[in-house]
Protein backbone atom coordinates (compact mmCIF):
# COMPACT_ATOMS: atom_id res chain seq x y z
CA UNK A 1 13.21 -8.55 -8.90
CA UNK A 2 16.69 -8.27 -6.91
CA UNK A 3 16.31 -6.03 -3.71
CA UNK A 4 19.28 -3.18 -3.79
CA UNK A 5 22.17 -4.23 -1.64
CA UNK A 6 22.29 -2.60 1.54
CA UNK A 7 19.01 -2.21 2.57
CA UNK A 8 18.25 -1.51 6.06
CA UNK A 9 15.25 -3.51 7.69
CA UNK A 10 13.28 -1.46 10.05
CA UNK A 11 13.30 -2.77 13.23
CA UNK A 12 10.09 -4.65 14.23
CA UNK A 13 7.39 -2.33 17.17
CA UNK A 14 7.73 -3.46 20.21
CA UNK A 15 4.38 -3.49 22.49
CA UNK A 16 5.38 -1.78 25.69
CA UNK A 17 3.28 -0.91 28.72
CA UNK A 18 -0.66 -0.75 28.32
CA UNK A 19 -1.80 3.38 28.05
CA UNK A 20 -4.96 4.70 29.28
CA UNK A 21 -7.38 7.17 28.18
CA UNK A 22 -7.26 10.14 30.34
CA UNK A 23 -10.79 12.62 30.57
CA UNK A 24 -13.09 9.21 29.45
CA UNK A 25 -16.26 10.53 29.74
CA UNK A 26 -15.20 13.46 27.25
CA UNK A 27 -15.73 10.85 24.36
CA UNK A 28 -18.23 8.45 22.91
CA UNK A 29 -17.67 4.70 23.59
CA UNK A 30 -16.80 4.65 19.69
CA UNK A 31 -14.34 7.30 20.12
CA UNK A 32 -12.58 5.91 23.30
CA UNK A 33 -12.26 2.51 21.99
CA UNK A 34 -10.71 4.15 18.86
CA UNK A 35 -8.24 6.68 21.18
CA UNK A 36 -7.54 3.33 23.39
CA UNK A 37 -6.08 1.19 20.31
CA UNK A 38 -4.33 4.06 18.83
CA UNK A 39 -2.46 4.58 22.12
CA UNK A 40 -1.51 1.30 22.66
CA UNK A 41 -0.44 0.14 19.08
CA UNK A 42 3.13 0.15 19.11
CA UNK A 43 3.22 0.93 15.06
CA UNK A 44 1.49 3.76 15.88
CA UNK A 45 4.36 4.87 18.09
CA UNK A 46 7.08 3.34 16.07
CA UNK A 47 6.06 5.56 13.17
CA UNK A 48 6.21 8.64 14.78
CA UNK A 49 9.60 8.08 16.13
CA UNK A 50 11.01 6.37 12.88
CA UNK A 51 9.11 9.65 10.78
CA UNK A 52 6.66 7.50 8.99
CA UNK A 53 3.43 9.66 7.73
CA UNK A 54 1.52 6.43 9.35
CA UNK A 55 1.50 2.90 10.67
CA UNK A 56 0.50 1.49 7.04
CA UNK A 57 4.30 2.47 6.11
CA UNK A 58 5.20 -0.67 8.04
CA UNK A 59 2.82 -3.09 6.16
CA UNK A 60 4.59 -2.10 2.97
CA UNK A 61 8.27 -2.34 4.75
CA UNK A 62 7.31 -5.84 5.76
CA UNK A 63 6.16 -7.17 2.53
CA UNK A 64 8.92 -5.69 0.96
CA UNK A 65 11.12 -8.04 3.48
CA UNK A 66 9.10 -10.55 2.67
CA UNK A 67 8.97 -10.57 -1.00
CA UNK A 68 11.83 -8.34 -2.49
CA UNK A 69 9.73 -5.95 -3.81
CA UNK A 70 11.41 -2.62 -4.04
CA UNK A 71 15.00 -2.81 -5.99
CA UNK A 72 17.68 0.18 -6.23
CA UNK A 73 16.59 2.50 -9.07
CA UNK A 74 13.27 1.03 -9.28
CA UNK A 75 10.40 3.27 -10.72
CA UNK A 76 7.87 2.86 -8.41
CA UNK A 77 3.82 4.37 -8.80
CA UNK A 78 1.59 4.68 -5.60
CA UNK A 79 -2.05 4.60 -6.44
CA UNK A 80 -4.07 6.36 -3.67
CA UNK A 81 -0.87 7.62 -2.22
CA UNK A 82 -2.30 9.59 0.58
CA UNK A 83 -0.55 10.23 3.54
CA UNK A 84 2.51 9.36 1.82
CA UNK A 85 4.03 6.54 3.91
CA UNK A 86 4.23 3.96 1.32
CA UNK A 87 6.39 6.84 -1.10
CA UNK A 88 8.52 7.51 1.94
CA UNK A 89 9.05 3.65 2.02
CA UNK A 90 9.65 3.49 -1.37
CA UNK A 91 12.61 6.01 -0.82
CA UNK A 92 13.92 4.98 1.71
CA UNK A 93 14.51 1.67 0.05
CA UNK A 94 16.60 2.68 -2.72
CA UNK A 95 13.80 3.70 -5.88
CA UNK A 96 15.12 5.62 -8.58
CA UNK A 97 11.14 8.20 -9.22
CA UNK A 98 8.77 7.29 -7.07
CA UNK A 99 5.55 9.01 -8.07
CA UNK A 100 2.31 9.03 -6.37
CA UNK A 101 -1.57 9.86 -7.33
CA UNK A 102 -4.73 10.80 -5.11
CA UNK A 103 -7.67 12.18 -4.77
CA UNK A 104 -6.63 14.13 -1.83
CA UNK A 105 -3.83 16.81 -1.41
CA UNK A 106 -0.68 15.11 -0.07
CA UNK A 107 1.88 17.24 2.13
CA UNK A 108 5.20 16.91 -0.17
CA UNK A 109 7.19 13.46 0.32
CA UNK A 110 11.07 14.11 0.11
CA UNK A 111 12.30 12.09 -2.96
CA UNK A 112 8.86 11.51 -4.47
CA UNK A 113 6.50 13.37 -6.70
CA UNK A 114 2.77 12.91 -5.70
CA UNK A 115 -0.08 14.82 -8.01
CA UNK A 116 -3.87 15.27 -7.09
CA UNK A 117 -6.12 13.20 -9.26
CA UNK A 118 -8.33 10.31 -10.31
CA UNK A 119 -6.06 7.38 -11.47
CA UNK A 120 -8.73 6.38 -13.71
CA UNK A 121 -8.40 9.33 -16.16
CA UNK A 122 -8.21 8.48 -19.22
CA UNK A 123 -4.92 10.39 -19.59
CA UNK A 124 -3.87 9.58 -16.13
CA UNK A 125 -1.63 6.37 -17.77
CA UNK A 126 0.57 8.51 -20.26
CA UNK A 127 0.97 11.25 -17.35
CA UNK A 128 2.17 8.60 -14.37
CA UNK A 129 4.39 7.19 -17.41
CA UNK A 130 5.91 10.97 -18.05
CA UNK A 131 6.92 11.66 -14.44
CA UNK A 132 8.21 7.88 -13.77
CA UNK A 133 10.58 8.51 -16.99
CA UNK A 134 8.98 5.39 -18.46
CA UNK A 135 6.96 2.40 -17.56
CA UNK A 136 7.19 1.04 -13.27
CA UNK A 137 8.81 -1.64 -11.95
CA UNK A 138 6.36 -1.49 -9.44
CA UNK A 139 2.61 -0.50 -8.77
CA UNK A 140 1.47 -0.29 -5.60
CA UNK A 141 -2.38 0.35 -4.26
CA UNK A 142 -3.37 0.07 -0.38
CA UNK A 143 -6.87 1.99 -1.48
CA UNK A 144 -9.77 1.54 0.50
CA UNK A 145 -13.15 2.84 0.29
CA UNK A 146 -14.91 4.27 3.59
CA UNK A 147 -16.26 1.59 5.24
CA UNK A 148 -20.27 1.15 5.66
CA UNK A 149 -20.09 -1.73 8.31
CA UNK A 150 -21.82 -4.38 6.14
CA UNK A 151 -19.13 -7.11 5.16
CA UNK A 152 -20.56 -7.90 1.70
CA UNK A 153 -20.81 -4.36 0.63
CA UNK A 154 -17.15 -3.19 1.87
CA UNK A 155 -16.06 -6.12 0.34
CA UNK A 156 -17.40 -5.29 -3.08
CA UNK A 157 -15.94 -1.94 -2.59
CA UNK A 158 -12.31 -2.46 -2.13
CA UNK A 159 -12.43 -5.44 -4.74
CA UNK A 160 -13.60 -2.79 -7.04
CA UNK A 161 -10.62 -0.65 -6.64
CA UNK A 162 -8.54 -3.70 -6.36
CA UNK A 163 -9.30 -4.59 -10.13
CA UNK A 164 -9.32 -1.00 -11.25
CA UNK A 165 -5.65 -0.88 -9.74
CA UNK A 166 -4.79 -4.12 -11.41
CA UNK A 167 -5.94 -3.37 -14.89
CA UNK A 168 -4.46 0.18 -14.20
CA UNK A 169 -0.87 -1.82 -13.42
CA UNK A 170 -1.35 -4.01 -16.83
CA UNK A 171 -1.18 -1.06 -18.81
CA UNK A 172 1.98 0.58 -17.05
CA UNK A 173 3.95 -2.02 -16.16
CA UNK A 174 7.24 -3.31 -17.60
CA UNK A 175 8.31 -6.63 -18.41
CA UNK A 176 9.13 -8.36 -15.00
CA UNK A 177 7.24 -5.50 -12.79
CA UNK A 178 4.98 -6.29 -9.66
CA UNK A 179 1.90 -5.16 -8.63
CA UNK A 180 0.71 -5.15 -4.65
CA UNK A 181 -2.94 -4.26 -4.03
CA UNK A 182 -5.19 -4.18 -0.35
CA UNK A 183 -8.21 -6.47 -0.54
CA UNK A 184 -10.84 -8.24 2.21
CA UNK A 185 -11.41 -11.51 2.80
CA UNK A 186 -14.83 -12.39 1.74
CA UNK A 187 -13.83 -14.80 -1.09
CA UNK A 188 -14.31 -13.05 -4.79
CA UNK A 189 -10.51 -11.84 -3.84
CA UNK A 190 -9.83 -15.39 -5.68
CA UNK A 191 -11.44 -14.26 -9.17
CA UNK A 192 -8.61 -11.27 -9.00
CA UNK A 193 -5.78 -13.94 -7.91
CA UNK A 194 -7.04 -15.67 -11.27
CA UNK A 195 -6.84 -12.76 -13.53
CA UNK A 196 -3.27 -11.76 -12.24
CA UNK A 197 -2.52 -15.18 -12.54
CA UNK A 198 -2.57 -15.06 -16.87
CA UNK A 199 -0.58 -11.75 -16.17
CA UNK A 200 2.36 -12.72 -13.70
CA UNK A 201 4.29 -15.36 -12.69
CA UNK A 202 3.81 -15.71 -9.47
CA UNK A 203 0.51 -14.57 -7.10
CA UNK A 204 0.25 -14.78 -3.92
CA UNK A 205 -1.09 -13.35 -0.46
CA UNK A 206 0.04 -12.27 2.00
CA UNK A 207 -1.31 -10.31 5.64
CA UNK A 208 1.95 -8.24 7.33
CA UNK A 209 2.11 -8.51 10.64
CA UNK A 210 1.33 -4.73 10.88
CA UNK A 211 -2.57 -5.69 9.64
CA UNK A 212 -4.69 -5.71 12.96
CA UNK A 213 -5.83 -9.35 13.24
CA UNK A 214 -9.19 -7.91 13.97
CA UNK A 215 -9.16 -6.68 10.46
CA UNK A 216 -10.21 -8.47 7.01
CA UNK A 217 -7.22 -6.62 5.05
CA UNK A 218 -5.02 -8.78 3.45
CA UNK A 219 -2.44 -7.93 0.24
CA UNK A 220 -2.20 -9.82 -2.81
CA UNK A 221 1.51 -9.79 -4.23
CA UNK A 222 2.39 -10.42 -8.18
CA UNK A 223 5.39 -10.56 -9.45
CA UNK A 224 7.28 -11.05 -13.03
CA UNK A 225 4.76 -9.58 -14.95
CA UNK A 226 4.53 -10.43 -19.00
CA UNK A 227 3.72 -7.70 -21.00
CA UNK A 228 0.87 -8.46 -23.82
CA UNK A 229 2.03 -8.61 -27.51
């Protein structure tokens, strides 16, 4: 898919001087080390001052420049759309309906239509179809369950999702759409990359440079889907 002429690339974060934690011994160890990093991240920053609803909004914005996902007058669909940074990116960069879905209640995204609900309704497909004005160009997931701490089980977790988002994108898609999803490392992410493999043209993954390197999270990216007979 072509990306719609004069797009605007965000500039990249920039890590500036190291912050810290005023009133310490207020907080847990768990809590300070969290308060530390989000101080310190410079997407963190960056999003506030660009008006992001979070840091993931850059993830999105780089694979986008990466991979040319988001084209002028695209219909776009956001599964798990809460906070609303990956709509906002979608708007910003030129799609026609963006509409999201999740569980949660999502503050209203300028440009975007996001409904409360469980993707995996039975009537949820028809309904996302409705509001998009027909079938998307591009489905997007960066779901993730709550983490337990045990690498196995959070792995089985988001692959879950993963696959429900996939099969979810199969059934909405048009010809030629793509389909990004959040995964872990842990290696039954390949079985997925197979299955999208009989479904699109080209697979890959990818891990923005907004991912923490501490973290497992990477994306995989399909594009030029074929739609079944």
């Amino acid at each position: 898919m072509k990306s719609g002429s004069g797009k605007k690339t965000t500039p990249t974060p920039q890590r500036g001087l190291e912050v810290t934690l005023r009133n310490a011994r207020k907080h847990t160890p768990a809590q300070q080390k969290w308060l530390l990093r989000q101080l310190n991240d410079p997407y963190v920053a960056a999003a506030r001052l660009q008006g992001w609803r979070s840091r993931a909004a850059f993830k999105l914005i780089e694979l986008d420049d990466r991979f040319k996902l988001i084209h002028h007058g695209a219909r776009v669909l956001d599964l798990g759309a809460a906070p609303g940074g990956w709509a906002q990116v979608a708007v910003r960069r030129g799609a026609a309906q963006v509409v999201g879905v999740d569980l949660l209640a999502v503050d209203p995204v300028p440009g975007a239509t996001i409904i409360q609900g469980d993707f995996t309704d039975p009537d949820m497909p028809d309904r996302l179809r409705e509001l998009l004005g027909g079938k998307a160009d591009l489905v997007l997931s960066d779901m993730a369950p709550n983490t337990t701490g045990h690498a196995a089980t959070d792995h089985i977790r988001i692959m879950a999702l993963a696959d429900m988002a996939l099969h979810f994108a199969i059934e909405v898609l048009a010809e030629g759409g793509g389909f990004v999803a959040k995964v872990f490392q842990g290696g039954s992410e390949r079985t997925m990359l197979e299955a999208m493999r009989r479904h699109f043209h080209t697979v890959r993954h990818a891990k923005p440079p907004a991912s923490r390197k501490e973290s497992s999270e990477l994306y995989v990216v399909a594009t030029g889907f074929r739609t079944r007979d």
